[in-house]
N, C-alpha and C. Protein backbone atom coordinates (compact mmCIF):
# COMPACT_ATOMS: atom_id res chain seq x y z
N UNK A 1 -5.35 -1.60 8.42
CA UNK A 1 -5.18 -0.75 7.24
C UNK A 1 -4.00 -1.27 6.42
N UNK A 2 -3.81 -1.24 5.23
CA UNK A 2 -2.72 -1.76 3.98
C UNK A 2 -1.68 -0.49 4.34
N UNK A 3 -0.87 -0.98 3.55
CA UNK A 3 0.41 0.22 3.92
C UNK A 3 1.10 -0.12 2.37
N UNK A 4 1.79 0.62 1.92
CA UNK A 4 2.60 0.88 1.18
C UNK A 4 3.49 -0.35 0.75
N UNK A 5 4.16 -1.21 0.46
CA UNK A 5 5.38 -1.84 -0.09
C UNK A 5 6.37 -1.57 -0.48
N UNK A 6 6.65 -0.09 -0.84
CA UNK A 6 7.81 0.49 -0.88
C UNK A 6 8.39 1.60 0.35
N UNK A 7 7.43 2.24 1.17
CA UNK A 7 7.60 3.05 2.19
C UNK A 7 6.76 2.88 3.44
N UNK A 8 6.35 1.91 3.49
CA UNK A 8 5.17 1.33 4.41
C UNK A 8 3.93 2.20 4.82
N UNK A 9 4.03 3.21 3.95
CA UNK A 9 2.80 4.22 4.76
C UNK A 9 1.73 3.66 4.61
N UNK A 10 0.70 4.19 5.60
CA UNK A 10 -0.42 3.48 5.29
C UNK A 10 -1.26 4.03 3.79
N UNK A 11 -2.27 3.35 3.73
CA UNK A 11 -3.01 3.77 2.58
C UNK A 11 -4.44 3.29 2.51
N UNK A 12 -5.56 3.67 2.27
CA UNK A 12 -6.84 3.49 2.48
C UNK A 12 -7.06 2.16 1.36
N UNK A 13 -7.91 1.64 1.96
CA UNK A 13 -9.02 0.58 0.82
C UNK A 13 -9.07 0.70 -0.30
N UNK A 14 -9.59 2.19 -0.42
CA UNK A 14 -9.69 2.70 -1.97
C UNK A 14 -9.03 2.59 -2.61
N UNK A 15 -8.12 3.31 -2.20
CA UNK A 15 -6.55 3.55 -3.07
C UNK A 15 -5.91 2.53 -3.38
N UNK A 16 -6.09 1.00 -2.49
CA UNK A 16 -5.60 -0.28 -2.68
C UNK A 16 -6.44 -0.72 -3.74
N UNK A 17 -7.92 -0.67 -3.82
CA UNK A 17 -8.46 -1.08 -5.06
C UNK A 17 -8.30 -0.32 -6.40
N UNK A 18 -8.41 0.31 -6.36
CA UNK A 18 -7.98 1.36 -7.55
C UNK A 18 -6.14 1.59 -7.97
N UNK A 19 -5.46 1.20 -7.10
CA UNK A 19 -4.25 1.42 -8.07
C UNK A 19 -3.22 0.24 -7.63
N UNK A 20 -3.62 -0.49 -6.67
CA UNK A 20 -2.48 -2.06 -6.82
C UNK A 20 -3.25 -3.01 -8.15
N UNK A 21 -2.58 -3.82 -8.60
CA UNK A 21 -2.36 -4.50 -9.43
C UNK A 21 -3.91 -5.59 -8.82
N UNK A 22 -4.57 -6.19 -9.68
CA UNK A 22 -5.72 -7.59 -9.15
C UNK A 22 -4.86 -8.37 -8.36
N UNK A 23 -5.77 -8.73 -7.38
CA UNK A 23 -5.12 -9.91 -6.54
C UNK A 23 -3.62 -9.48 -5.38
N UNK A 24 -3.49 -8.13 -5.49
CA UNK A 24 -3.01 -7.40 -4.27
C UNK A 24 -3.36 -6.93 -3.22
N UNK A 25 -2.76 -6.96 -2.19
CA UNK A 25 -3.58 -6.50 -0.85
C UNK A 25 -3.10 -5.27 -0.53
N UNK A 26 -1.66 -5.12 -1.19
CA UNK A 26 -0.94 -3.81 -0.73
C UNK A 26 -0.28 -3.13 -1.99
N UNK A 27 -0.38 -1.75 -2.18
CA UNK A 27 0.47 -0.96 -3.33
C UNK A 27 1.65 -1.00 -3.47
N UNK A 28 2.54 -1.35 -4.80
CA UNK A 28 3.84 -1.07 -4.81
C UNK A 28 4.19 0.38 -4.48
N UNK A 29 3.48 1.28 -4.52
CA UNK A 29 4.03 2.39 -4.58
C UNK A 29 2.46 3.28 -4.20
N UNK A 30 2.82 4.72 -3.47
CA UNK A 30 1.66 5.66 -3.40
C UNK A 30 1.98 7.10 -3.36
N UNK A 31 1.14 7.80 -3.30
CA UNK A 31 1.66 9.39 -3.23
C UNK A 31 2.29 9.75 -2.41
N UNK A 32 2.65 9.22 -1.07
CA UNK A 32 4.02 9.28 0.23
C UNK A 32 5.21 8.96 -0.41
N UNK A 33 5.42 8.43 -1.26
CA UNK A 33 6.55 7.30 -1.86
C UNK A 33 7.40 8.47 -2.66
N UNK A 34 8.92 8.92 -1.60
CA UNK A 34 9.66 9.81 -2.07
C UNK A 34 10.52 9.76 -3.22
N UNK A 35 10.37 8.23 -3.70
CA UNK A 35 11.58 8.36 -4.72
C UNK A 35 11.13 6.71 -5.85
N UNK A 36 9.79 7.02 -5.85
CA UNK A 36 9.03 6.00 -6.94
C UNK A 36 7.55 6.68 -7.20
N UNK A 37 7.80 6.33 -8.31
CA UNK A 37 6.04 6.73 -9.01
C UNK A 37 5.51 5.65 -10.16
N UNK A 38 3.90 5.47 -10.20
CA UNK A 38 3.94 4.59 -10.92
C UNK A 38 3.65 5.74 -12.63
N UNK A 39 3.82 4.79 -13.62
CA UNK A 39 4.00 5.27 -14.92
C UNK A 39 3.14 3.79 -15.63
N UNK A 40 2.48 4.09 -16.49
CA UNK A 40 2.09 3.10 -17.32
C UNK A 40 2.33 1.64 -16.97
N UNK A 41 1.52 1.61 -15.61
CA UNK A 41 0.79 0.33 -15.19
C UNK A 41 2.21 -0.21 -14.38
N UNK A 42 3.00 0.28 -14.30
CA UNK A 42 4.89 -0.77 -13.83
C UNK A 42 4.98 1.17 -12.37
N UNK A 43 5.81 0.48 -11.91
CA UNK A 43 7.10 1.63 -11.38
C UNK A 43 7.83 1.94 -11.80
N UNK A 44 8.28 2.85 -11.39
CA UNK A 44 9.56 3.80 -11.89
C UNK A 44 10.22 4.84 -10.76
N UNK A 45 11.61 5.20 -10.58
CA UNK A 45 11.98 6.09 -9.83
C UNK A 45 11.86 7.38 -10.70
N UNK A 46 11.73 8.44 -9.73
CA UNK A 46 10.67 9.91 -9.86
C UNK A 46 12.17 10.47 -10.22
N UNK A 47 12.10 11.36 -11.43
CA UNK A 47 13.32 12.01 -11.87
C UNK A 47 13.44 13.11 -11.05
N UNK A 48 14.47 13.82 -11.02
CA UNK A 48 14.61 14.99 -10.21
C UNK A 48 14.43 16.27 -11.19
């Protein structure tokens, strides 16, 4: 299973095709990810 790149959690297939970047195997970032979110295609840290 792929895992995360910023928090290592895991993360399904799907979710790797649909929201890492082409030609990635693993997400910069996912909905576990306490203190990043993505925003218009890049990352960003999650405001408080």
């Amino acid at each position: 299973m792929p895992t995360c790149q910023n928090c290592d959690s895991v993360v399904t297939e799907s979710y790797v095709r649909v929201f890492a970047p082409n030609g990635m195997n693993r997400p910069r970032v996912c909905p576990n990810c306490e203190d990043k979110t993505r925003e218009k295609g890049g990352v960003r840290n999650k405001r408080n």
